[in-house]
C-alpha atoms as a PDB file:
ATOM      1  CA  UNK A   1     -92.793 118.877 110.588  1.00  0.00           C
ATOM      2  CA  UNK A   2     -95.113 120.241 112.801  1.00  0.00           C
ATOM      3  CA  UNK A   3     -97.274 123.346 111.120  1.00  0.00           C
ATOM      4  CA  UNK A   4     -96.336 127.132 112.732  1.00  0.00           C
ATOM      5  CA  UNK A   5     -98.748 128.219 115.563  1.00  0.00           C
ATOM      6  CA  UNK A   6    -100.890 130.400 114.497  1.00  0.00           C
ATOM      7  CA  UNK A   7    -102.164 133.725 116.665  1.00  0.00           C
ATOM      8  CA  UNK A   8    -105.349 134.571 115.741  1.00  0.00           C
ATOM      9  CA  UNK A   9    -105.411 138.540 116.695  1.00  0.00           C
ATOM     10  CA  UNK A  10    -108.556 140.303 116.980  1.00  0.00           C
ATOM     11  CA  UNK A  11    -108.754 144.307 118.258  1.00  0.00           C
ATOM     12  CA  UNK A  12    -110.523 143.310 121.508  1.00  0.00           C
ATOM     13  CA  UNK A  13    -113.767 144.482 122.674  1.00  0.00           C
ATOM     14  CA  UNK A  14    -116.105 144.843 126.142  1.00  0.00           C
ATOM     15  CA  UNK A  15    -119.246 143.706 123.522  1.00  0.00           C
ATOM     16  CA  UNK A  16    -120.253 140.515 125.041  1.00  0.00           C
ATOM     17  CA  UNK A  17    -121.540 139.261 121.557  1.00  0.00           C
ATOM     18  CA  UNK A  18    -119.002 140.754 119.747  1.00  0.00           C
ATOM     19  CA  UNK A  19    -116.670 139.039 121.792  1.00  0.00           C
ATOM     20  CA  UNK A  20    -118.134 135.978 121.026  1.00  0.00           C
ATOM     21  CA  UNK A  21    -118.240 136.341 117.296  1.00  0.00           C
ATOM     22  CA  UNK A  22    -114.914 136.579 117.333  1.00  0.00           C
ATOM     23  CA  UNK A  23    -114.236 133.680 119.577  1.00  0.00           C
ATOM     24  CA  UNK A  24    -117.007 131.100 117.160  1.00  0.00           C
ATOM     25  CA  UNK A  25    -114.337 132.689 114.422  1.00  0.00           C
ATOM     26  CA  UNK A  26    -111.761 131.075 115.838  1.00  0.00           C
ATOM     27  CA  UNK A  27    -113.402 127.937 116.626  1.00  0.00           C
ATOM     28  CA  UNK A  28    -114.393 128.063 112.964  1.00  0.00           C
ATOM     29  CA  UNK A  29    -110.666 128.833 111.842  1.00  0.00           C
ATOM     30  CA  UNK A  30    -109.679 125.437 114.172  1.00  0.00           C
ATOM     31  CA  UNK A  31    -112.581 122.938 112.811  1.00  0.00           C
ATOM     32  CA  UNK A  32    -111.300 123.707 109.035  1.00  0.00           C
ATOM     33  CA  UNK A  33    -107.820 123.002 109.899  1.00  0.00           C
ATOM     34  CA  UNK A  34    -107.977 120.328 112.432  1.00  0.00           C
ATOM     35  CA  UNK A  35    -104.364 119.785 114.474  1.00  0.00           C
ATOM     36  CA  UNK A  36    -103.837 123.366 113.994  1.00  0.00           C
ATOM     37  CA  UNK A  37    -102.770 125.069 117.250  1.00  0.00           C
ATOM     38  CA  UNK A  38    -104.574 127.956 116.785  1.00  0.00           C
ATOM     39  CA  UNK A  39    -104.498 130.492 119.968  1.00  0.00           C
ATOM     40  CA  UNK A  40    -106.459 134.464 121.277  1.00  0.00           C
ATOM     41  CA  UNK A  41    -104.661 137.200 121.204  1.00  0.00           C
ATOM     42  CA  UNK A  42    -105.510 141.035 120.872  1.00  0.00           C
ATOM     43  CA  UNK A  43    -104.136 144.369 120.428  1.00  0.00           C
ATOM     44  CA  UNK A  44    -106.310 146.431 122.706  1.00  0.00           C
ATOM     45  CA  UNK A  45    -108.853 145.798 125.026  1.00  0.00           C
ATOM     46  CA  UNK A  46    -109.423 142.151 125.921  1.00  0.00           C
ATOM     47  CA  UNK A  47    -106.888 139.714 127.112  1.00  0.00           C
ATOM     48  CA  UNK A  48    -104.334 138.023 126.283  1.00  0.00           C
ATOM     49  CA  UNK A  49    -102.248 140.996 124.855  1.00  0.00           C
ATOM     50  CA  UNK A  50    -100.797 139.352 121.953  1.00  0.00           C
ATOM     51  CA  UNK A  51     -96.840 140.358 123.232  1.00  0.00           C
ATOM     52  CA  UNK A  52     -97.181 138.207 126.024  1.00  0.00           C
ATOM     53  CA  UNK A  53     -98.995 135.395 123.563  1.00  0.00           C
ATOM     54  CA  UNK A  54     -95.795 135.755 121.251  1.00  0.00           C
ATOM     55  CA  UNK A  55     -93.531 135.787 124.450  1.00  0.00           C
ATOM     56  CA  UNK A  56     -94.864 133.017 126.402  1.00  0.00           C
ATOM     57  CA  UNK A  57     -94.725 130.774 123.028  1.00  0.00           C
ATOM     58  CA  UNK A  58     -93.142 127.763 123.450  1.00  0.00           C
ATOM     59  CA  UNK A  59     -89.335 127.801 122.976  1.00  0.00           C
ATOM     60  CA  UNK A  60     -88.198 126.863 119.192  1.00  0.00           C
ATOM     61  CA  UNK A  61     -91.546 127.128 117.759  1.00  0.00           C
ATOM     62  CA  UNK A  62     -92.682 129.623 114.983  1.00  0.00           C
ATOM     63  CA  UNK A  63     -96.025 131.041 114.414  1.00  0.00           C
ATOM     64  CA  UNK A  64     -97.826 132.987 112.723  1.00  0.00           C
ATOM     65  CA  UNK A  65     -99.562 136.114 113.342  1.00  0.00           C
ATOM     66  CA  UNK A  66    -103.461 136.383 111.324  1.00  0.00           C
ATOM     67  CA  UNK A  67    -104.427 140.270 112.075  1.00  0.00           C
ATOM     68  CA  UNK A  68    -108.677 139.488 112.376  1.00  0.00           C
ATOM     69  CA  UNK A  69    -108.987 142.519 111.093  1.00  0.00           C
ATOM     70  CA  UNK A  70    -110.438 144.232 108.000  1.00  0.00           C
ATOM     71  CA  UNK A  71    -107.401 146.504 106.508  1.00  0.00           C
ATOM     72  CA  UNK A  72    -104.236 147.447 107.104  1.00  0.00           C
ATOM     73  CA  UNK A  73    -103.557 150.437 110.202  1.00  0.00           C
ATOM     74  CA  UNK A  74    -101.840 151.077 113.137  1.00  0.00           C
ATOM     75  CA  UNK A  75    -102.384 147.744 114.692  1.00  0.00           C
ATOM     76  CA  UNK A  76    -101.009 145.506 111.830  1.00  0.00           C
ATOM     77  CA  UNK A  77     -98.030 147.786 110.667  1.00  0.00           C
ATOM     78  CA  UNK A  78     -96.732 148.667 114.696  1.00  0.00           C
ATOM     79  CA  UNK A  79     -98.558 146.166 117.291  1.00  0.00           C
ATOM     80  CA  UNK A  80     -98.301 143.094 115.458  1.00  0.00           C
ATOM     81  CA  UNK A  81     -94.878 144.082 113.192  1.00  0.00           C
ATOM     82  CA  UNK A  82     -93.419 144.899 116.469  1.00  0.00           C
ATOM     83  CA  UNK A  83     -94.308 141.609 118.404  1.00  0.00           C
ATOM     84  CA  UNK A  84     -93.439 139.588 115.477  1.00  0.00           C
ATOM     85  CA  UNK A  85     -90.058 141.366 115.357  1.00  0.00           C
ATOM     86  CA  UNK A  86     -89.802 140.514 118.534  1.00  0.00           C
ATOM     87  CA  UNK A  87     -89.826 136.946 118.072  1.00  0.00           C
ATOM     88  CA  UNK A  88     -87.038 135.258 115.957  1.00  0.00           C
ATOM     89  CA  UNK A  89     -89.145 132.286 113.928  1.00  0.00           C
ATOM     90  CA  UNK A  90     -92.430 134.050 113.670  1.00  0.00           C
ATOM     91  CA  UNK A  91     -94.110 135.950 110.672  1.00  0.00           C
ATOM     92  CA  UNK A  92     -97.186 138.330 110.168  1.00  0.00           C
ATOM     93  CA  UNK A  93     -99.908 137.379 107.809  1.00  0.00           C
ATOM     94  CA  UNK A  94    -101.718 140.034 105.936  1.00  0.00           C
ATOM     95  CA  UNK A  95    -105.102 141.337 107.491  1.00  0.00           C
ATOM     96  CA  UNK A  96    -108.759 139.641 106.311  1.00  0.00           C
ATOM     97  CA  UNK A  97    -109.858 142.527 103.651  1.00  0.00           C
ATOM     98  CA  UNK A  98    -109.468 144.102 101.301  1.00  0.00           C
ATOM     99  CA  UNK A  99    -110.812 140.374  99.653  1.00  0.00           C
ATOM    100  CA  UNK A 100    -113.788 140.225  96.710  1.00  0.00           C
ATOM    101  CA  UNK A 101    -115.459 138.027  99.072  1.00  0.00           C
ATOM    102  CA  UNK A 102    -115.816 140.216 101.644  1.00  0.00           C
ATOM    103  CA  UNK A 103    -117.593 142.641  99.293  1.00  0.00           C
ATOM    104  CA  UNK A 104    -120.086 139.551  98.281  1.00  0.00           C
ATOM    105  CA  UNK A 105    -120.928 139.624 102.401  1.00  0.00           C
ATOM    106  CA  UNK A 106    -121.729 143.046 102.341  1.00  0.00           C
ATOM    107  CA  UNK A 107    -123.747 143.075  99.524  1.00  0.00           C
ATOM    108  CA  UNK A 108    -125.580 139.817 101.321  1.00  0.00           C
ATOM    109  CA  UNK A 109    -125.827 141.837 104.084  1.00  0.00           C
ATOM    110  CA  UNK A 110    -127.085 144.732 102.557  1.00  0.00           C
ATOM    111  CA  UNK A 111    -129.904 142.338 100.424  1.00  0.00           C
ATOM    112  CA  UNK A 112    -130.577 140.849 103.639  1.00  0.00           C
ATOM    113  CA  UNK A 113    -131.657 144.585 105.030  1.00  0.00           C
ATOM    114  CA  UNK A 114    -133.717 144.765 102.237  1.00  0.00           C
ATOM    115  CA  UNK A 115    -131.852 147.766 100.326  1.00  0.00           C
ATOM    116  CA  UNK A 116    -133.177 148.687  97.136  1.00  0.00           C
ATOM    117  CA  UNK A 117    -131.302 150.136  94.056  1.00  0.00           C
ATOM    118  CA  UNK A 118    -132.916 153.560  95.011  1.00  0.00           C
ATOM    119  CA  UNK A 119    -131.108 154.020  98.827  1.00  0.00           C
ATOM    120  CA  UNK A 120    -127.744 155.416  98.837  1.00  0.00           C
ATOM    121  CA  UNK A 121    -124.882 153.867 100.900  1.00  0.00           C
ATOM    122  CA  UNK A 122    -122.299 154.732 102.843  1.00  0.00           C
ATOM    123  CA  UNK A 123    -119.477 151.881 103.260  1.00  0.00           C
ATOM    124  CA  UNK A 124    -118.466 152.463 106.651  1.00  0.00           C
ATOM    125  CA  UNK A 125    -114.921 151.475 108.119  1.00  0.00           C
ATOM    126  CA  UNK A 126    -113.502 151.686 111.670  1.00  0.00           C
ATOM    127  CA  UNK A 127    -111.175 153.930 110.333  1.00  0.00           C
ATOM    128  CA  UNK A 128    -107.541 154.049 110.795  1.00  0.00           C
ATOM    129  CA  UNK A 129    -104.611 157.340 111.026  1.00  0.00           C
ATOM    130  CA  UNK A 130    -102.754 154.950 108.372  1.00  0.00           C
ATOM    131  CA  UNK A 131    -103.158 156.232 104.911  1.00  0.00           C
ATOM    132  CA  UNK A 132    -102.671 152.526 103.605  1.00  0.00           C
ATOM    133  CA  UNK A 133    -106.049 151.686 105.598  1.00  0.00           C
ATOM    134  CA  UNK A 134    -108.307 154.193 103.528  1.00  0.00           C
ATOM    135  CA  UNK A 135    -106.853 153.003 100.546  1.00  0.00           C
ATOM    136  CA  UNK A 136    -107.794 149.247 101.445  1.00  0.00           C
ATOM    137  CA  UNK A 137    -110.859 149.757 102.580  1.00  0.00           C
ATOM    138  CA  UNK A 138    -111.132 152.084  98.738  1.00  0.00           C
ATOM    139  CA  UNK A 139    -110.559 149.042  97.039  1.00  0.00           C
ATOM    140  CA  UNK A 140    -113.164 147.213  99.089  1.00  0.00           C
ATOM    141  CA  UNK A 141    -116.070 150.095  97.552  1.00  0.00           C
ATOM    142  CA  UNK A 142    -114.642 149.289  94.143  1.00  0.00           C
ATOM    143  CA  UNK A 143    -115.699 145.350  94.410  1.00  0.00           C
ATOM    144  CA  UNK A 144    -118.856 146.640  96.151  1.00  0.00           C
ATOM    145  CA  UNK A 145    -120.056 148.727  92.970  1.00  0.00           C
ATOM    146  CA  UNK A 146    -119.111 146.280  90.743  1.00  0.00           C
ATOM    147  CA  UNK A 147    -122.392 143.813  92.358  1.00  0.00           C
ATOM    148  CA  UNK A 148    -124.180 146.980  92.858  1.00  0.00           C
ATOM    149  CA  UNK A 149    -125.803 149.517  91.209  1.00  0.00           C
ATOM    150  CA  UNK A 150    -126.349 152.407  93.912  1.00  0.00           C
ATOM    151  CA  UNK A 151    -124.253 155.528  94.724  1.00  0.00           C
ATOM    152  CA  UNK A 152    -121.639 154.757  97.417  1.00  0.00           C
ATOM    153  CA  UNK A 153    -119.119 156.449  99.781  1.00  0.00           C
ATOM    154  CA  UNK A 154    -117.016 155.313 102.118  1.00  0.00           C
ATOM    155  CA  UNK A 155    -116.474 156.860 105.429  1.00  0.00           C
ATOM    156  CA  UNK A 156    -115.005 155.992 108.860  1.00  0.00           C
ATOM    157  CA  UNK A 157    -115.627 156.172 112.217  1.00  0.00           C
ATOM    158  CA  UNK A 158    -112.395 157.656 113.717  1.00  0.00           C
ATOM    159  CA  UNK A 159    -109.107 159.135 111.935  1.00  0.00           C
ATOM    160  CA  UNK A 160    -109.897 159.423 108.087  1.00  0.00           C
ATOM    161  CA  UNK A 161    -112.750 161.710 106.648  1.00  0.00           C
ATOM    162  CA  UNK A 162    -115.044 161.769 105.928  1.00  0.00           C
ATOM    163  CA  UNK A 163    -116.091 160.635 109.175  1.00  0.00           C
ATOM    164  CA  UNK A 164    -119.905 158.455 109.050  1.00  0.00           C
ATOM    165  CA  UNK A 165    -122.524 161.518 109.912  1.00  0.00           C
ATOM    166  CA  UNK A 166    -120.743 163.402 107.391  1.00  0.00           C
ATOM    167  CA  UNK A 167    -121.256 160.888 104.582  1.00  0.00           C
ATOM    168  CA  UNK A 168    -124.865 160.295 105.661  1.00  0.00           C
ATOM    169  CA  UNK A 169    -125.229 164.316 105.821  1.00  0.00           C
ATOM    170  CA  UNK A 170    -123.716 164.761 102.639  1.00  0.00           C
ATOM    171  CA  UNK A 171    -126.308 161.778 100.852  1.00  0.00           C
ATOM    172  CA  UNK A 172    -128.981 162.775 102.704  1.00  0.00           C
ATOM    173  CA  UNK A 173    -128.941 166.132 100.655  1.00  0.00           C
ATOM    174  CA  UNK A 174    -128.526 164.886  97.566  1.00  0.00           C
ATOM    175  CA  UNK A 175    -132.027 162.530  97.982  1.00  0.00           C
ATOM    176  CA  UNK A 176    -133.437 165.663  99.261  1.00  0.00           C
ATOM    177  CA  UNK A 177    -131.988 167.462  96.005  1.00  0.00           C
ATOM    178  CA  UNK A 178    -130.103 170.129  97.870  1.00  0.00           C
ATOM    179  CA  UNK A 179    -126.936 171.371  97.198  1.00  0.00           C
ATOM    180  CA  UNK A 180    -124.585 168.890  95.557  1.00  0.00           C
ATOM    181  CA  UNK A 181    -127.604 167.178  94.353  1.00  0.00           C
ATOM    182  CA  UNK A 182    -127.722 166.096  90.513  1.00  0.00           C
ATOM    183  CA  UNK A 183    -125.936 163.811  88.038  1.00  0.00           C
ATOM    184  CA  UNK A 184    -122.947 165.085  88.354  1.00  0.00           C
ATOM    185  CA  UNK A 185    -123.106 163.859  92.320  1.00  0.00           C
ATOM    186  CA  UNK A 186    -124.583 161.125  91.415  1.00  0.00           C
ATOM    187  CA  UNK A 187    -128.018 161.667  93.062  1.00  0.00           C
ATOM    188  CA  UNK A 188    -130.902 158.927  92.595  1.00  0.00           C
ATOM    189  CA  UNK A 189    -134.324 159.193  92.568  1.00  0.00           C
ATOM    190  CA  UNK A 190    -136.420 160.674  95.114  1.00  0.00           C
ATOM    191  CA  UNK A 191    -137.767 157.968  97.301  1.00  0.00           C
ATOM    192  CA  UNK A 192    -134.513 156.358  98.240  1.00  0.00           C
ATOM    193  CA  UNK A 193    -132.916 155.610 101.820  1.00  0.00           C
ATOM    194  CA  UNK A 194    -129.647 156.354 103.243  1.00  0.00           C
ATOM    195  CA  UNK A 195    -128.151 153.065 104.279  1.00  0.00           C
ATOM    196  CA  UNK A 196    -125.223 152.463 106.429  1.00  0.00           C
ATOM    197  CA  UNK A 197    -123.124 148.916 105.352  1.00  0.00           C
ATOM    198  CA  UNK A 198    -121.222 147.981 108.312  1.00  0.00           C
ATOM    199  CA  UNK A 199    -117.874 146.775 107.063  1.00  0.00           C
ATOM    200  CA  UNK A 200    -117.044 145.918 110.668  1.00  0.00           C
ATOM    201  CA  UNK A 201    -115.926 142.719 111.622  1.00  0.00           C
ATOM    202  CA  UNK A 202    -118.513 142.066 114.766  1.00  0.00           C
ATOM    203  CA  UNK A 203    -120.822 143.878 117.047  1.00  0.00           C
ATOM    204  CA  UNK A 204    -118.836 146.843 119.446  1.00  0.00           C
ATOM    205  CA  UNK A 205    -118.164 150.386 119.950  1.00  0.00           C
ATOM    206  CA  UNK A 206    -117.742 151.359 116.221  1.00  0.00           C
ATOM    207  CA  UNK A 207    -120.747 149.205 115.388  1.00  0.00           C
ATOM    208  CA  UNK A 208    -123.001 150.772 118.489  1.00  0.00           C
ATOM    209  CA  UNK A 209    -121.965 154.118 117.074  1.00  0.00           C
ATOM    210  CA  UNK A 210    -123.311 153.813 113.662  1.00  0.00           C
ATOM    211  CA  UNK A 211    -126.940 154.008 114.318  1.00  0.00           C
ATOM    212  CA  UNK A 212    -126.311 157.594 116.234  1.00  0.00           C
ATOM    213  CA  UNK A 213    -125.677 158.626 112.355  1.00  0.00           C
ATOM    214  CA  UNK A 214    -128.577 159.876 111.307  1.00  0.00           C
ATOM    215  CA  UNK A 215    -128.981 156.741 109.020  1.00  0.00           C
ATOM    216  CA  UNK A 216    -132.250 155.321 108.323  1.00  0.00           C
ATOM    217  CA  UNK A 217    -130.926 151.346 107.712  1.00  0.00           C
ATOM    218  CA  UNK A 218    -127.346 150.082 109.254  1.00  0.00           C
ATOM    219  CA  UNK A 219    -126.754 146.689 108.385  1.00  0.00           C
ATOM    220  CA  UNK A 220    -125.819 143.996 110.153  1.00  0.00           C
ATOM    221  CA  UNK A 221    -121.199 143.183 110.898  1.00  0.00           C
ATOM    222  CA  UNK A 222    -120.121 140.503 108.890  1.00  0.00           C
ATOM    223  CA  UNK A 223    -119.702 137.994 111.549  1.00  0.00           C
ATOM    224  CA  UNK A 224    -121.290 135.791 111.605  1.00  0.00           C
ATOM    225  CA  UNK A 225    -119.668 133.648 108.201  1.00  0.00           C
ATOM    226  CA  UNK A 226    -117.643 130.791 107.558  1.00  0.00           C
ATOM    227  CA  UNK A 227    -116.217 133.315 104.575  1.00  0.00           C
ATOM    228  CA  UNK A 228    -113.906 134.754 107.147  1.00  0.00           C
ATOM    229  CA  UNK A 229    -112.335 131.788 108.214  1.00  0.00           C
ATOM    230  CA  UNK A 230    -111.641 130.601 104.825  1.00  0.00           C
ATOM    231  CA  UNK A 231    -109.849 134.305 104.513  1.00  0.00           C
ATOM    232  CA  UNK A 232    -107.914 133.811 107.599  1.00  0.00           C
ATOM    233  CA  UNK A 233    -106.766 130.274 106.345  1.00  0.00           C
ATOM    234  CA  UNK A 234    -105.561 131.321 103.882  1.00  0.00           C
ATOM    235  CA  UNK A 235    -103.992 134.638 105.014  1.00  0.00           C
ATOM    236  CA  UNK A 236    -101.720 131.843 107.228  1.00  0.00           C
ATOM    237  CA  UNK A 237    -100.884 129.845 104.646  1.00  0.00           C
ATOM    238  CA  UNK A 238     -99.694 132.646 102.361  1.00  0.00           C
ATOM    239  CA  UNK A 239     -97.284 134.351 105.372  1.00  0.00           C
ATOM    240  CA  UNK A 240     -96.288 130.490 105.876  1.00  0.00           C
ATOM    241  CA  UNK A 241     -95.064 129.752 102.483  1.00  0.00           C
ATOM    242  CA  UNK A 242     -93.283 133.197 102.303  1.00  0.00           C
ATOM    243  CA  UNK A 243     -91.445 132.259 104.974  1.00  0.00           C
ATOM    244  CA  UNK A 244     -90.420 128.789 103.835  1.00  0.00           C
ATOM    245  CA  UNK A 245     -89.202 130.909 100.549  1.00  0.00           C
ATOM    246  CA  UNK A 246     -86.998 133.333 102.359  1.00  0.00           C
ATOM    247  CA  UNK A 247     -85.653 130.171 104.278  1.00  0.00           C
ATOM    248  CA  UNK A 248     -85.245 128.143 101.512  1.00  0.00           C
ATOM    249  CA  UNK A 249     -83.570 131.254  99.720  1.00  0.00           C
ATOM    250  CA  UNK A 250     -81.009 132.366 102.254  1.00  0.00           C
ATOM    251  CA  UNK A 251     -78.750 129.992 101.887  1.00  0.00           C
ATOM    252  CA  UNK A 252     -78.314 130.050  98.071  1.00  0.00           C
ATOM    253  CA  UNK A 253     -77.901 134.027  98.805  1.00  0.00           C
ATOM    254  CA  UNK A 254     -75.239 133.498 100.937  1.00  0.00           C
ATOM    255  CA  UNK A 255     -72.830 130.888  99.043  1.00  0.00           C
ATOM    256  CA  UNK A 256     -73.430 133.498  96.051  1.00  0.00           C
ATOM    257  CA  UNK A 257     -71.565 136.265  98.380  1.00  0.00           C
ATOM    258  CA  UNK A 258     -67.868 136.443  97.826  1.00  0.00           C
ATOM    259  CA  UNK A 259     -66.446 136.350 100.929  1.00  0.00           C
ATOM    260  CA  UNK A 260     -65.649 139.263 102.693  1.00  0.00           C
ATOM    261  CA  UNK A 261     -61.991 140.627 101.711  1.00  0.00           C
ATOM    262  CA  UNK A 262     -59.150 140.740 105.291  1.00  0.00           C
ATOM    263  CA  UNK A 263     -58.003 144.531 105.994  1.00  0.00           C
ATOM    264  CA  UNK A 264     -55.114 145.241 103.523  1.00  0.00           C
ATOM    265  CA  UNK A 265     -51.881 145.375 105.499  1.00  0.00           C
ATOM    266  CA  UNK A 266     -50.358 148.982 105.022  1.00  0.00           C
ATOM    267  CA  UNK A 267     -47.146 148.784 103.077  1.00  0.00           C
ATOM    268  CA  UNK A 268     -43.738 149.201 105.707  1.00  0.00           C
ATOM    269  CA  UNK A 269     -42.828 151.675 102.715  1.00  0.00           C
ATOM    270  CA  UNK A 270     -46.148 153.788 103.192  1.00  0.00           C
ATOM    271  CA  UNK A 271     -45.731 153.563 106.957  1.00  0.00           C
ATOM    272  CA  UNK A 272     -41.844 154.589 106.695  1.00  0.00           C
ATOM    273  CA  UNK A 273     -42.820 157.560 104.871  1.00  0.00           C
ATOM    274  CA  UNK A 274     -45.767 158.662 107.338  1.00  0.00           C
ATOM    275  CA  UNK A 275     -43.086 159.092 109.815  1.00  0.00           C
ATOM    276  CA  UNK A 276     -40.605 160.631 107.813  1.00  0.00           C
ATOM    277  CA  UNK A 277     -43.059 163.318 106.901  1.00  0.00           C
ATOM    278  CA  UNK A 278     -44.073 163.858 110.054  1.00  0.00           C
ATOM    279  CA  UNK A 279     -40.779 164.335 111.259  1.00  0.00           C
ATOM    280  CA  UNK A 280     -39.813 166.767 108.949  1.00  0.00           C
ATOM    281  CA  UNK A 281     -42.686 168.984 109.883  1.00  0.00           C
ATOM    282  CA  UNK A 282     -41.958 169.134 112.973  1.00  0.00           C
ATOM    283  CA  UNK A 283     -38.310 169.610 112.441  1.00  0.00           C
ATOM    284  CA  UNK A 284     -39.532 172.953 110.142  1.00  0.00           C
ATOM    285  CA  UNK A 285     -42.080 173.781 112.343  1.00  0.00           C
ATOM    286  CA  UNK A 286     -39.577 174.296 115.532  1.00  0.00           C
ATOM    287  CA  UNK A 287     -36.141 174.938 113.844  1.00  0.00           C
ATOM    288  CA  UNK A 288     -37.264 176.933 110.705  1.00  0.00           C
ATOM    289  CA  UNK A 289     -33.820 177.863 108.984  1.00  0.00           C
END
């Protein structure tokens, strides 16, 4: 049995090298699984728009949907929940983060920029108007702090707050002991940075817009690194096996249904007395005694 195609959907971008991250990515995702069919798609941007990748698929063959992207938003829960729906046979996966692994990339990423325990951070997040996005990319901080010991926000660069500048603003004055400044904000000592850690997936608008923050270090996306094909591996084999469990399931469910009960015939008695009834009222209604 041949394994489910799987769609390897990225946002799109006009970054040249960002574009090309994403495409080693999947060339990274293929040379781990070798006979995998894996194909491009995207949700805004670039081409091929992943509903004509799920449309043109060939005919009785499922796939599988792997969002290339860090949390859960608009793009996973409508463009890829409504292509998928639109396909009998074919399944979404869930998106690359939150994953503990990703948080070991940033803090390589962040050791790599040479932050110190002093600098502040600011985790920041392309940002989504989906509430379950903040809370994902939430989680993400939480495995951050647990390999690190600096203060840390997380902030976004479109549709939550706080929105990047903010968050830089807002650490900025607390290293400068200003308002908000102290233990109970968690300030550190003087002498520290404000450091921006890129939890984007590749270089792009979001990525371009993060050293306009007022930030003295951003570090670098977290392409490139085989990490995130091992996520999206296994992101497809996870929506895969779910859907050989709801296969393997519906049948069972539907021998343990009692078959559905034929419409009662109504008794001649019960039909007999209908009429009568209505004869007699109209009999009082137009001949009252």
């Amino acid at each position: 049995m041949n394994s489910p195609i799987m769609i390897a959907c990225a946002h799109g971008t006009s970054n040249t090298q960002g574009a090309a991250e994403v495409n080693a990515l999947r060339a990274a995702i293929a040379a781990l699984r070798p006979g995998l069919d894996v194909r491009e798609a995207y949700v805004d941007v670039q081409q091929p728009d992943l509903v004509d990748v799920v449309a043109g698929l060939p005919a009785g063959e499922s796939a599988v949907v792997v969002p290339l992207l860090l949390s859960v938003g608009y793009h996973v829960k409508v463009d890829i929940a409504r292509a998928v729906k639109s396909r009998p046979g074919s399944a979404a996966a869930a998106p690359l983060g939150p994953d503990r692994r990703l948080a070991a990339l940033l803090d390589q990423r962040l050791r790599e920029a040479g932050v110190t325990d002093n600098d502040v951070i600011v985790l920041a997040a392309a940002g989504s108007s989906n509430p379950k996005a903040a809370v994902s990319v939430e989680e993400l901080l939480g495995q951050l702090q647990e390999l690190r010991s600096n203060r840390m926000v997380a902030a976004y660069g479109a549709s939550a707050k706080p929105s990047v500048p903010d968050a830089v603003a807002m650490l900025r004055e607390e290293l400068e002991g200003g308002a908000g400044a102290g233990e109970s904000a968690g300030a550190v000592d003087v002498g520290g940075r404000v450091v921006i850690a890129s939890y984007l997936l590749a270089p792009g608008y979001f990525h371009d817009q993060l050293a306009k923050a007022g930030a003295d270090v951003v570090t670098e996306p977290l392409l490139p690194s085989p990490v995130l094909a091992e996520i999206a591996l296994e992101r497809y084999d996870a929506a895969v096996a779910k859907a050989q469990e709801a296969a393997a399931a519906a049948p069972a469910q539907a021998a343990a249904e009692p078959p559905a009960e034929a419409p009662k015939a109504v008794p001649s008695e019960t039909q007999e007395g209908g009429l009568f009834k209505a004869v007699r009222r109209f009999v009082t209604k137009y001949f009252p005694r």
